[in-house]
C-alpha atoms as a PDB file:
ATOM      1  CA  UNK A   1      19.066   8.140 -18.238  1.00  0.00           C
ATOM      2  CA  UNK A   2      18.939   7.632 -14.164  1.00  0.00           C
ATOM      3  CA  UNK A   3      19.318  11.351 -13.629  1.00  0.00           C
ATOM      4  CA  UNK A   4      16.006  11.913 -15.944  1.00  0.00           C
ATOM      5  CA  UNK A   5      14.350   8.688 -14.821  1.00  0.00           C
ATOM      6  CA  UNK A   6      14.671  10.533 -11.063  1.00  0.00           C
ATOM      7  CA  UNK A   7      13.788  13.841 -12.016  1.00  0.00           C
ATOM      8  CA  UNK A   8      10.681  12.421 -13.487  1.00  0.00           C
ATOM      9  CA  UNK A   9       9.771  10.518  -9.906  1.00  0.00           C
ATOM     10  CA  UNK A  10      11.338  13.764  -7.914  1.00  0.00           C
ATOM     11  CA  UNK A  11       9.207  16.276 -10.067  1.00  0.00           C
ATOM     12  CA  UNK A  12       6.073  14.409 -10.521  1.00  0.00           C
ATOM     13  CA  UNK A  13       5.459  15.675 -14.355  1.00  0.00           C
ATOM     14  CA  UNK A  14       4.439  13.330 -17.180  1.00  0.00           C
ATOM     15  CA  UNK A  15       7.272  11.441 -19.232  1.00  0.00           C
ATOM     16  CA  UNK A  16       6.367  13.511 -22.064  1.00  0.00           C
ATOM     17  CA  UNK A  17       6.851  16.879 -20.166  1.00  0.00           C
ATOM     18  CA  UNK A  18      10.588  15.656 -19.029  1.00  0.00           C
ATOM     19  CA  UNK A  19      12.993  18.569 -20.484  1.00  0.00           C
ATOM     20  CA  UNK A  20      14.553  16.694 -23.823  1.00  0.00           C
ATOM     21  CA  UNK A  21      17.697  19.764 -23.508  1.00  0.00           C
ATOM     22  CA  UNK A  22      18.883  18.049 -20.581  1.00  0.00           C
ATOM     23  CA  UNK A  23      17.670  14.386 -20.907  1.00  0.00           C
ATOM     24  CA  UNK A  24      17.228  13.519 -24.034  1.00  0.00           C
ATOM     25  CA  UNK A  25      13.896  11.765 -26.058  1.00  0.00           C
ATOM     26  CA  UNK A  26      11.593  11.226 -22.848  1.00  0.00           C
ATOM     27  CA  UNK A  27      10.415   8.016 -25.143  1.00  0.00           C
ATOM     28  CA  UNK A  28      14.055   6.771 -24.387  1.00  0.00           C
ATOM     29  CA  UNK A  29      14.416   7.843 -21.070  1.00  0.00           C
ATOM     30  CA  UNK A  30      10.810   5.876 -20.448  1.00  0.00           C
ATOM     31  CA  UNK A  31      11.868   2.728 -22.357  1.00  0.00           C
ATOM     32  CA  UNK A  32      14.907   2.805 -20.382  1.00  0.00           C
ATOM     33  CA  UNK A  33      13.174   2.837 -17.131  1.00  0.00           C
ATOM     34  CA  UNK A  34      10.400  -0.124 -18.253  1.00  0.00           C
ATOM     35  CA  UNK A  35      13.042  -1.765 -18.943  1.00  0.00           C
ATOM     36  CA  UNK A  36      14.865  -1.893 -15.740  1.00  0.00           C
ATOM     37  CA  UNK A  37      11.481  -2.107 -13.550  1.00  0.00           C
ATOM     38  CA  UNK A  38      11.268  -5.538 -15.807  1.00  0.00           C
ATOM     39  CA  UNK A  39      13.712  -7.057 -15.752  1.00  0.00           C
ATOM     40  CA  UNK A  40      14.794  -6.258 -11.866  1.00  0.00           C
ATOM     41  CA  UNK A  41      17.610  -3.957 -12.374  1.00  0.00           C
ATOM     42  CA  UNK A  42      16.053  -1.461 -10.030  1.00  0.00           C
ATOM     43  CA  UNK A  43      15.165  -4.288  -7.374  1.00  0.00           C
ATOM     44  CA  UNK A  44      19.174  -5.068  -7.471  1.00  0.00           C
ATOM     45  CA  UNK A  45      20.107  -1.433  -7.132  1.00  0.00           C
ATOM     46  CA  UNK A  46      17.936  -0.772  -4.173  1.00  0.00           C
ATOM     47  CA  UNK A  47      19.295  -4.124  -3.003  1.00  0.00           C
ATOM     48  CA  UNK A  48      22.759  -2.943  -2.947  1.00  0.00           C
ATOM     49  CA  UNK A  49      22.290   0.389  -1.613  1.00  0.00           C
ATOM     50  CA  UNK A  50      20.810  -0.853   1.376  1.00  0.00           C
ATOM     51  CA  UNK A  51      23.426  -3.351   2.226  1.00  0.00           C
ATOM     52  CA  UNK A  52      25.873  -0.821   1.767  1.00  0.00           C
ATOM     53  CA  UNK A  53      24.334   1.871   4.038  1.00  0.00           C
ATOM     54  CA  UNK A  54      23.381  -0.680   6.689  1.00  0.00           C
ATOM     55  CA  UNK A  55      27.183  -1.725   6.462  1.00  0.00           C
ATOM     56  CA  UNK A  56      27.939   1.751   6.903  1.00  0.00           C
ATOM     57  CA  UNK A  57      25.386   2.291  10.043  1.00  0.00           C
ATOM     58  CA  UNK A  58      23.085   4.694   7.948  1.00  0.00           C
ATOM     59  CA  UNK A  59      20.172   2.681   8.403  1.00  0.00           C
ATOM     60  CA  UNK A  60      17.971   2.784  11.679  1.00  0.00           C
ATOM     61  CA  UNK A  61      16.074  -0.460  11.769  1.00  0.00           C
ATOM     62  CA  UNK A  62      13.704   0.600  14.175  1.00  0.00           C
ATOM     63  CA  UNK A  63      10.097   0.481  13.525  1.00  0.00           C
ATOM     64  CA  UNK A  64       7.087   2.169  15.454  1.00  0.00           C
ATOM     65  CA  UNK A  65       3.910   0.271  14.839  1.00  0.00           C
ATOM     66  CA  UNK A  66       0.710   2.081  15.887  1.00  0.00           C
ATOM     67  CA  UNK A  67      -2.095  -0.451  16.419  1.00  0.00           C
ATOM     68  CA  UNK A  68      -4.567   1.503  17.500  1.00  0.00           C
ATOM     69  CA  UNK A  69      -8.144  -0.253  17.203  1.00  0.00           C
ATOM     70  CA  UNK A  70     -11.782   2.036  17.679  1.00  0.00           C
ATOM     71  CA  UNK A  71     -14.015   0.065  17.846  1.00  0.00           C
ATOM     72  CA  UNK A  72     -17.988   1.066  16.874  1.00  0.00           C
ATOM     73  CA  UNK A  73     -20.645  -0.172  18.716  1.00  0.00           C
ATOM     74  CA  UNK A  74     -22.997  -2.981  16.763  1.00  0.00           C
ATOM     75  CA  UNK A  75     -25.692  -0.075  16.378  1.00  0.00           C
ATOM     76  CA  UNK A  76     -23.455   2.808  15.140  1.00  0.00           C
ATOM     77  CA  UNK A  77     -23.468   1.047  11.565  1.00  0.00           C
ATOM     78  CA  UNK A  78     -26.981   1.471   9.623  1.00  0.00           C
ATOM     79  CA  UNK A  79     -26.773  -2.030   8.220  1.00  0.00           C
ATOM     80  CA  UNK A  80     -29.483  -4.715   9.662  1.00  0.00           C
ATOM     81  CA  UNK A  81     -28.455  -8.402  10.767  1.00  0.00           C
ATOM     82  CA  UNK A  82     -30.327 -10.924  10.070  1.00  0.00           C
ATOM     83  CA  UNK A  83     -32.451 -12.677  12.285  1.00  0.00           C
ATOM     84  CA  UNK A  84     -30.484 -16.012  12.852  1.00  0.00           C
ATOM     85  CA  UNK A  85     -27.505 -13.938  13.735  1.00  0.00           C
ATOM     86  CA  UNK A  86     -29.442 -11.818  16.526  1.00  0.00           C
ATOM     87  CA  UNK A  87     -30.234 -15.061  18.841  1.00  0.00           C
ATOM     88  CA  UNK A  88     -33.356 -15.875  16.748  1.00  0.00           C
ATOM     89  CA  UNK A  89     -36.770 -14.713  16.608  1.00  0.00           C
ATOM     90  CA  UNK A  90     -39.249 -15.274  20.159  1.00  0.00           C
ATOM     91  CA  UNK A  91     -39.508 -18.965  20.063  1.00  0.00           C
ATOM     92  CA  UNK A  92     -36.185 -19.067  20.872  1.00  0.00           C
ATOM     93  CA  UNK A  93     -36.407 -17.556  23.658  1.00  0.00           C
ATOM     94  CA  UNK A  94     -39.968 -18.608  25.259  1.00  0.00           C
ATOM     95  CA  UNK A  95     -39.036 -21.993  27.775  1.00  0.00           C
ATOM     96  CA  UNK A  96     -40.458 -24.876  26.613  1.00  0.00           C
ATOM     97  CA  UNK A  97     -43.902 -24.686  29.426  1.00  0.00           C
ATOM     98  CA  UNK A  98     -44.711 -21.637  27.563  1.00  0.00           C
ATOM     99  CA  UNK A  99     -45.346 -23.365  24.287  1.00  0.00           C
ATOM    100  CA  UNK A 100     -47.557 -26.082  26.106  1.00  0.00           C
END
């Protein structure tokens, strides 16, 4: 059942095109697998696997992060703003003589 279940995710073909000669019904290879994805079989395996290899030094823990940001300049986008976010309309911005 594993060795069909990883064939399946190796290959990339439907469960119904999984070779029956080799691993049986693909309906029971299928069940097999929504079964352990449900009730956290596979979750445990990985689990184990990992503790095991890290034991063993396989694992490098390192991690390379890119963060690179590009930032667009407020008029690349074709979107409009509205007014209130923009500073206002012209009142705002005559002093208050000018409006005497």
């Amino acid at each position: 059942m594993v060795e069909g279940i990883a064939y399946r995710f190796r290959t990339g073909i439907p469960w119904r095109d999984l070779p029956g000669d080799e691993f049986g019904p693909w309906q029971t290879v299928w069940k097999r697998h929504r079964r352990y994805a449900g009730d956290g079989t596979w979750d445990r395996v990985l689990t184990r696997i990992l503790a095991e290899a890290d034991a063993a030094g396989k694992i490098d823990w390192a991690v390379s992060v890119d963060a690179t940001i590009a930032r667009a300049h407020q008029h690349a986008t074709n979107t409009t703003r509205p007014e209130q976010d923009t500073g206002g309309g012209i009142e705002s911005q005559e002093s208050a003589l000018a409006r005497d």
